[in-house]
N, C-alpha and C. Protein backbone atom coordinates (compact mmCIF):
# COMPACT_ATOMS: atom_id res chain seq x y z
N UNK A 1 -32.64 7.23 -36.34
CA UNK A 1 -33.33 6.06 -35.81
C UNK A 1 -33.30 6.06 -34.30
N UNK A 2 -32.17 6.71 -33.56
CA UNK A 2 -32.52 6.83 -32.18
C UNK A 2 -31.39 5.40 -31.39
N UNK A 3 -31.53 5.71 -30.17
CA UNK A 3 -30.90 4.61 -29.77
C UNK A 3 -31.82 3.36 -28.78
N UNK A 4 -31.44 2.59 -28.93
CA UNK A 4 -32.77 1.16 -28.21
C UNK A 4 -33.20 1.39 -26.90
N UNK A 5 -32.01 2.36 -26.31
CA UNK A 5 -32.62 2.61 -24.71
C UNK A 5 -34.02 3.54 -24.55
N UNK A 6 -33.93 3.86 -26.02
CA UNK A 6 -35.40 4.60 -26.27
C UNK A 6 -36.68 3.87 -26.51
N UNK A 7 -36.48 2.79 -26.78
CA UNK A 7 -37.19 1.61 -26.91
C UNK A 7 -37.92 1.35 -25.66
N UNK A 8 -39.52 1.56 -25.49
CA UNK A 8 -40.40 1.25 -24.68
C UNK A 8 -40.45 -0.58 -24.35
N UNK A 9 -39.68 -1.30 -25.15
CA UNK A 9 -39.84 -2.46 -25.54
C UNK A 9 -38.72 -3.18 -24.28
N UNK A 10 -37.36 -2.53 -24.52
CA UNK A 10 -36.27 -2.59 -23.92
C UNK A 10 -36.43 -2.04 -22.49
N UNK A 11 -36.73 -1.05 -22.54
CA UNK A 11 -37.26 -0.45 -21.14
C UNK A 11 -38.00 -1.19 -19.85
N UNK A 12 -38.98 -1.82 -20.31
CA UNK A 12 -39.50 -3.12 -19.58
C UNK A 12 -39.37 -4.27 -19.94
N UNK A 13 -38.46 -4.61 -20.57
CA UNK A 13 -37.71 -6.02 -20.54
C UNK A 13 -36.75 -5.47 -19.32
N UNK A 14 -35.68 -4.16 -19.32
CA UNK A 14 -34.74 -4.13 -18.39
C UNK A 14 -35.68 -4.11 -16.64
N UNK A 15 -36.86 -3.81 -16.72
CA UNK A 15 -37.67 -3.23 -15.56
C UNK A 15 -38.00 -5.08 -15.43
N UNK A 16 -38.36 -5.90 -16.22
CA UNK A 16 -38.46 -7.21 -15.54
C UNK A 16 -36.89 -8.40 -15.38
N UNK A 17 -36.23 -8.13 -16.21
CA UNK A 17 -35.21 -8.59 -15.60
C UNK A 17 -34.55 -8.11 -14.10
N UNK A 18 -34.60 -7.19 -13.78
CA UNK A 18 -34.75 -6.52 -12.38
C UNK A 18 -35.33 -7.50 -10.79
N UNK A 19 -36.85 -7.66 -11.78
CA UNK A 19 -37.91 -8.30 -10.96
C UNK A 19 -37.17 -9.71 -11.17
N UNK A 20 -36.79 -10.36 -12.16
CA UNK A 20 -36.55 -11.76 -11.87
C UNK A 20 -35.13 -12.39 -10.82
N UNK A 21 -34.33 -11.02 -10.56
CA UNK A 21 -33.32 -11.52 -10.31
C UNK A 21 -33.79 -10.79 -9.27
N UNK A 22 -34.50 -10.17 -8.27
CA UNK A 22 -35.09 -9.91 -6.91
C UNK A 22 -36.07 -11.02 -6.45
N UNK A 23 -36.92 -11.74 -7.54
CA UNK A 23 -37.25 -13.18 -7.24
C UNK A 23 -36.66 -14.15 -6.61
N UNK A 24 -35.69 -14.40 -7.66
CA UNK A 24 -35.13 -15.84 -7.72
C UNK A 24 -33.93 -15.79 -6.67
N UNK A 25 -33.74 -14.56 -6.09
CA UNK A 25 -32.77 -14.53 -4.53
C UNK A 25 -33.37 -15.33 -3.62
N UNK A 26 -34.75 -15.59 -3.47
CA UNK A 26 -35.52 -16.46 -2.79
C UNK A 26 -35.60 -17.81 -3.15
N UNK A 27 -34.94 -18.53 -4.33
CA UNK A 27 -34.71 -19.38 -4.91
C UNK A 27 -33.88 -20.29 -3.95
N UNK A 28 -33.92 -21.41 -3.50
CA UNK A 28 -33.49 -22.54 -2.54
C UNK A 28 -31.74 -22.65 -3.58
N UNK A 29 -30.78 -22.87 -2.37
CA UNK A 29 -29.52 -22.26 -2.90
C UNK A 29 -28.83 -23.92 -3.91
N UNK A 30 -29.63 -24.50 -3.73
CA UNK A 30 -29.32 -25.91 -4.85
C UNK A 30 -30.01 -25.97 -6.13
N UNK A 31 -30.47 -24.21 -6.40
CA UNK A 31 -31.18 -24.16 -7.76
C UNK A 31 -30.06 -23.09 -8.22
N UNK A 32 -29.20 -22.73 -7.36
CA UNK A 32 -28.29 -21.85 -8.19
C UNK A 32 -27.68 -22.28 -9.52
N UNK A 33 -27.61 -23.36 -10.03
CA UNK A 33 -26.99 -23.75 -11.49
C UNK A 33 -28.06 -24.18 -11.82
N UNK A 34 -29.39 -24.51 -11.82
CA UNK A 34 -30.21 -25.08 -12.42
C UNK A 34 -31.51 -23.85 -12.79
N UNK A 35 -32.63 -24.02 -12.19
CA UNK A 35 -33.62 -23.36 -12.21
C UNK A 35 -33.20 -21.48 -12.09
N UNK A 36 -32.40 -21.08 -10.96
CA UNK A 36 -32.27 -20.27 -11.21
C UNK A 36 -31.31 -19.31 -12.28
N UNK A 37 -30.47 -20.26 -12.19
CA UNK A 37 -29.71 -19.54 -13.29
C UNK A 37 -30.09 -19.59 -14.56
N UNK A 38 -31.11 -20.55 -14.88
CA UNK A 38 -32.01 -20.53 -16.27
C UNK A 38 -32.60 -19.33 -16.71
N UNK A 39 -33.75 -18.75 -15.42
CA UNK A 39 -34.36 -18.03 -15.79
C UNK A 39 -33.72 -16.95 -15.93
N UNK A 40 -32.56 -16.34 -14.86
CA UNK A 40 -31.61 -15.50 -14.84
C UNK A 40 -31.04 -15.37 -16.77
N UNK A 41 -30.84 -16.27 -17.04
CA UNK A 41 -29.83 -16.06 -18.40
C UNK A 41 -31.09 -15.66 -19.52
N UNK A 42 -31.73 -16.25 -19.14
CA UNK A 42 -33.37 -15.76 -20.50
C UNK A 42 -33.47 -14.94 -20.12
N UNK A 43 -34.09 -14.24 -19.08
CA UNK A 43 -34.84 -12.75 -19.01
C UNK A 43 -33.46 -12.25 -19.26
N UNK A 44 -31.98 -12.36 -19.20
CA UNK A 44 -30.96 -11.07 -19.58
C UNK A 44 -31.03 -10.47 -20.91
N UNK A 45 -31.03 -12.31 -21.47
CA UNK A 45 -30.86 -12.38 -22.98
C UNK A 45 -32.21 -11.41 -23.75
N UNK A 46 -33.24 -10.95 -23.08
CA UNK A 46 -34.07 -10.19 -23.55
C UNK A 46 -33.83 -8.99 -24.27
N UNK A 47 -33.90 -7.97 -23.18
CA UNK A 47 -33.09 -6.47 -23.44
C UNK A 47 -31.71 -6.55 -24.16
N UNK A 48 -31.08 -7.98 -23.97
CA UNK A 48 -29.58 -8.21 -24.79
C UNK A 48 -30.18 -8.10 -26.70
N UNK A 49 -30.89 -9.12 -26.91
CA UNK A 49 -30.95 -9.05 -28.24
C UNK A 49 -32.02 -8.16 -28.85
N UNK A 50 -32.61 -7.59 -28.10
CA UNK A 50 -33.08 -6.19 -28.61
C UNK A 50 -32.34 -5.34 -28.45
N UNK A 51 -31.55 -4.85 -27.81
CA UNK A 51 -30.33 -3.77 -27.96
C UNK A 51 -29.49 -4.62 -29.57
N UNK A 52 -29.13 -5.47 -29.07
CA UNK A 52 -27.95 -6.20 -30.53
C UNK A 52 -28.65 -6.05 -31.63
N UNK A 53 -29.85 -6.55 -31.95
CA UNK A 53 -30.81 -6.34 -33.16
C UNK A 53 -30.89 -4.85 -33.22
N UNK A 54 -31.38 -4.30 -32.61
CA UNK A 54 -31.33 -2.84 -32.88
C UNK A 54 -30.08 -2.07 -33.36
N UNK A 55 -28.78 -2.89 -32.47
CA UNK A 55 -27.62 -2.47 -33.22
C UNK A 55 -26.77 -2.56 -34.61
N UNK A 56 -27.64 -3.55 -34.78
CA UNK A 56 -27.01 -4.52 -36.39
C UNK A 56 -27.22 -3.66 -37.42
N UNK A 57 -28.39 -2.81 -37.14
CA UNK A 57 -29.51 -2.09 -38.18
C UNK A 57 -29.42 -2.99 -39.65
N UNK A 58 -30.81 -2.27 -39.87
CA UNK A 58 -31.75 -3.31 -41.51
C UNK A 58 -32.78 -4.24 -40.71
N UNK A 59 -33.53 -4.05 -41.32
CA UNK A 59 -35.19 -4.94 -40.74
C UNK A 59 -34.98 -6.39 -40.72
N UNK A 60 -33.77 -6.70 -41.34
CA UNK A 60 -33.96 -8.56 -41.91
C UNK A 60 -33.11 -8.73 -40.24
N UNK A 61 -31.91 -7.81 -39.85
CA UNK A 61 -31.51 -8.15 -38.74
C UNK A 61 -32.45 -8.20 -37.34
N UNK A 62 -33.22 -7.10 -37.08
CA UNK A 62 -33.87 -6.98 -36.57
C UNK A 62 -34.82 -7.62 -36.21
N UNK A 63 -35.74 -8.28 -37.27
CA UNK A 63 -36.75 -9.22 -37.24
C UNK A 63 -36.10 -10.50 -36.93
N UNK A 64 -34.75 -10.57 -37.35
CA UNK A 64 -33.88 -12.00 -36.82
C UNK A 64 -33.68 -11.94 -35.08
N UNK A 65 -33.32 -10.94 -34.46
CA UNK A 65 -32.62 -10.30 -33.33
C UNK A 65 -34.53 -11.17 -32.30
N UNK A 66 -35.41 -9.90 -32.76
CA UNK A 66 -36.49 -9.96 -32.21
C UNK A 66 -37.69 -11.33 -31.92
N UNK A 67 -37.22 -12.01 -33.55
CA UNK A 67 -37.52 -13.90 -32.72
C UNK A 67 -36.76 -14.21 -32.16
N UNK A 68 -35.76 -14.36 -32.03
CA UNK A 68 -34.65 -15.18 -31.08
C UNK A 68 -35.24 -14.13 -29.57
N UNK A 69 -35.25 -13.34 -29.11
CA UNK A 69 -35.97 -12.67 -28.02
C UNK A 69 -37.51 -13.25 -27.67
N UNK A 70 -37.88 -13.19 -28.99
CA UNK A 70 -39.24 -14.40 -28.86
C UNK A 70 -38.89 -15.26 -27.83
N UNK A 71 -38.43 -16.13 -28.33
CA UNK A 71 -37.85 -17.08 -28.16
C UNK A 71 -37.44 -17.85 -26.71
N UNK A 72 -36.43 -16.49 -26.44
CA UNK A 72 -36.13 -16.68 -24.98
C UNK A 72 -37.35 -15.77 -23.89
N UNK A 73 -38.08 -15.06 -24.29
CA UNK A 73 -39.76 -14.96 -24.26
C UNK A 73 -40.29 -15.96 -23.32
N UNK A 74 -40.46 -16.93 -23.94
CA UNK A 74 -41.32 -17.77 -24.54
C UNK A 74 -40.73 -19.21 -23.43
N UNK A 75 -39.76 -19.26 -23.37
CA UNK A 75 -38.65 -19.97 -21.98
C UNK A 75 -38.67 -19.42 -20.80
N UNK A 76 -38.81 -17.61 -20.68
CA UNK A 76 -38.79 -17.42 -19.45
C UNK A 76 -40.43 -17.70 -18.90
N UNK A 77 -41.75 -18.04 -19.68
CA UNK A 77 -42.79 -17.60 -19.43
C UNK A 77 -43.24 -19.13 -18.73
N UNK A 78 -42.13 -20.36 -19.56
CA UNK A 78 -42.39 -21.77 -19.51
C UNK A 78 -41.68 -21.95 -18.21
N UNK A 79 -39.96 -21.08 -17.77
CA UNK A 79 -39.26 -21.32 -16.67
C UNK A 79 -40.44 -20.75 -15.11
N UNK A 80 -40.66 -19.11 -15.01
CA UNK A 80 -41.49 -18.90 -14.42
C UNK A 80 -42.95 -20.09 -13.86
N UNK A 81 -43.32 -20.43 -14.93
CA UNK A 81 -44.46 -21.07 -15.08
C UNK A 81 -43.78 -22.62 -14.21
N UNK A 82 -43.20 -23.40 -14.33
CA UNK A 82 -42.11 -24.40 -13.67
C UNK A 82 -42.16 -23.53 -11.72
N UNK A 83 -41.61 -22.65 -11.86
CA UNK A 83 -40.99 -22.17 -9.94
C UNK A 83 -42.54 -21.78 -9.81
N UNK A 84 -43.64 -21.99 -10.25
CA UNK A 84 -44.95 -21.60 -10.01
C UNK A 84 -45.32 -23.17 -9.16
N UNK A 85 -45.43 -23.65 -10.22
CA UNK A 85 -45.60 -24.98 -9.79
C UNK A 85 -44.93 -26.16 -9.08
N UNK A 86 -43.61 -25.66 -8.69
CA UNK A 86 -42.91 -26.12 -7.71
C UNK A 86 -42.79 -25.73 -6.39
N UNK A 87 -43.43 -24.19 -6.19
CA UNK A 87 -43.69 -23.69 -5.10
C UNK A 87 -42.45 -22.51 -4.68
N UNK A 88 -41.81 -22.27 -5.89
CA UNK A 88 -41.00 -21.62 -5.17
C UNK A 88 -41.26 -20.03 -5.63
N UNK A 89 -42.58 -20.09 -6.02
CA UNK A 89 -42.87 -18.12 -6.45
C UNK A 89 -44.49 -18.19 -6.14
N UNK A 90 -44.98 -17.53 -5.06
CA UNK A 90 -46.13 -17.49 -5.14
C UNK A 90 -47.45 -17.24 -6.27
N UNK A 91 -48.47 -17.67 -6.18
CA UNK A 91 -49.63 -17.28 -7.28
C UNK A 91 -49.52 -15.66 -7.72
N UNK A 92 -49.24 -14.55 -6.78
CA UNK A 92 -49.30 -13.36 -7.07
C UNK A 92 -47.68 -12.85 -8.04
N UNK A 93 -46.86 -13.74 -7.54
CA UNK A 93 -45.38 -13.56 -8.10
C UNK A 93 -45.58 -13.76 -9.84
N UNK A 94 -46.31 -14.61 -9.67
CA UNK A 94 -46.58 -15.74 -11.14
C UNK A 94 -47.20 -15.00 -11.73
N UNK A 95 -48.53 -14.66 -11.70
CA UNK A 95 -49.40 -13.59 -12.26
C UNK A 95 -48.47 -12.62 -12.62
N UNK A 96 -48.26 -11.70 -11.93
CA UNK A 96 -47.23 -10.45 -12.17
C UNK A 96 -46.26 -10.70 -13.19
N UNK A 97 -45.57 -11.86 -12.74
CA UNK A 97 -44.44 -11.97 -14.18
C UNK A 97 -45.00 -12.26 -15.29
N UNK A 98 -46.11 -13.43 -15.27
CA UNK A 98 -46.40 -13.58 -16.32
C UNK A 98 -47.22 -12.47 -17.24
N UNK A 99 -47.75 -11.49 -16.48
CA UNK A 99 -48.09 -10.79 -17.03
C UNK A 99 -47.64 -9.59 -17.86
N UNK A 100 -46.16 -9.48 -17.37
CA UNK A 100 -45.19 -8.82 -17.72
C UNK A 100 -44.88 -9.20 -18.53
N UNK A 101 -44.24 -10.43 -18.97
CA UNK A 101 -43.81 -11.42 -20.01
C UNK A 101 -44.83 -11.32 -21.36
N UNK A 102 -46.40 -11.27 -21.08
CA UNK A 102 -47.53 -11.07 -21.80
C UNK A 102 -47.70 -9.87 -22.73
N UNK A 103 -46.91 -8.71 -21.72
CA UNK A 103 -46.83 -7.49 -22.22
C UNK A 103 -45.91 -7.47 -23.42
N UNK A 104 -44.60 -7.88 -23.39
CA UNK A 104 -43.71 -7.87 -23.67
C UNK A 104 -43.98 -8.60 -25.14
N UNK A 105 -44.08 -9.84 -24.88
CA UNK A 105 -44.40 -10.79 -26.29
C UNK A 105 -45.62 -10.27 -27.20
N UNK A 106 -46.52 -9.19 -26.58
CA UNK A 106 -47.22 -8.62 -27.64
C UNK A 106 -46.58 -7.74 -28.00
N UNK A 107 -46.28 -6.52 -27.64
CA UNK A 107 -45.10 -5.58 -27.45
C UNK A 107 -44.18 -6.38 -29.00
N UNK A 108 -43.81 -6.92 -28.84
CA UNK A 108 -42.71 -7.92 -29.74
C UNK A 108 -43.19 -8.22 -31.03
N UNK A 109 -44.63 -9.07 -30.58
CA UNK A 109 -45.22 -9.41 -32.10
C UNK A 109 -45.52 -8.38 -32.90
N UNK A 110 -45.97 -7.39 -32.13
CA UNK A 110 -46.35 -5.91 -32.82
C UNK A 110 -45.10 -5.75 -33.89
N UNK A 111 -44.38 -6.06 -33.11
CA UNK A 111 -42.88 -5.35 -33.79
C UNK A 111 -42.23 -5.83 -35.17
N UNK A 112 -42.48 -7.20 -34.76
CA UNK A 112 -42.11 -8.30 -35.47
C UNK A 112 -42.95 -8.25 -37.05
N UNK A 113 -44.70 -7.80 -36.66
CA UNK A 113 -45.68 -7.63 -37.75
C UNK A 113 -45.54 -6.55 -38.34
N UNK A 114 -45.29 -4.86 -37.80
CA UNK A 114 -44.77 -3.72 -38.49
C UNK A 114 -43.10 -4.44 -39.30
N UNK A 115 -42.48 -4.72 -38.86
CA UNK A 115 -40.90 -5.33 -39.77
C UNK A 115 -41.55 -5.81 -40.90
N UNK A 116 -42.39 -6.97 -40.97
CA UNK A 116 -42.80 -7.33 -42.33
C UNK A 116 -43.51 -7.45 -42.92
N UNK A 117 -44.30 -6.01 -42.54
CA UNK A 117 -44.96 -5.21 -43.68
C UNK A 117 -44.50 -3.99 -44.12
N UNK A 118 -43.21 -3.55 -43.41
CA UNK A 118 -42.69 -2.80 -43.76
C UNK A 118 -41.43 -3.16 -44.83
N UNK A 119 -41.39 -4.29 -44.62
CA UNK A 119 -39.95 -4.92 -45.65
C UNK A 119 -40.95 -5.02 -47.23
């Protein structure tokens, strides 16, 4: 089966968690427990529970592992989307992540739809 760092999936989840925590250094230093450390803990938790799901092995884990990644998905796209509109990530910052994030959650569903049709 290989190991998850082989995972094209994991690979750019680790390539945007990168980007979010080179962002959010620009983050006003009274968002350090709030806003930034939000988005900080979702985009980690990404590449985290796709490595863990991948590690559990069996599809029922996996497909469990890979919504909960949804999930926090789906928070970083709503957190991003928030420092958009507060001013603290420019229109081009926003685009970019979100588009990354876009990648990713299809990337995911794909994954999620091969698991259960393969179960």
């Amino acid at each position: 089966m290989g190991n998850f760092r082989n995972l094209l999936i994991w690979q750019k989840s680790m390539v945007l968690v990168t980007k979010i925590y080179e962002v959010t250094q620009a983050f006003p230093k009274e968002e350090a427990y709030g806003l930034t450390s939000q988005i900080r803990r979702c985009s980690v938790s990404i590449p985290s529970n796709i490595a863990e799901g991948y590690g559990r092995g069996g599809d029922i884990e996996l497909k469990r592992f890979f919504g909960i990644t949804l999930g926090s998905l789906f928070e970083l796209q709503t957190q991003i989307e928030i420092a958009y509109n507060i001013k603290y990530i420019d229109e081009a910052t926003f685009k970019k992540l979100y588009e990354n994030t876009r990648e990713l959650e299809i990337m995911l569903m794909s994954f999620i739809n091969k698991i259960k049709h393969d179960s």
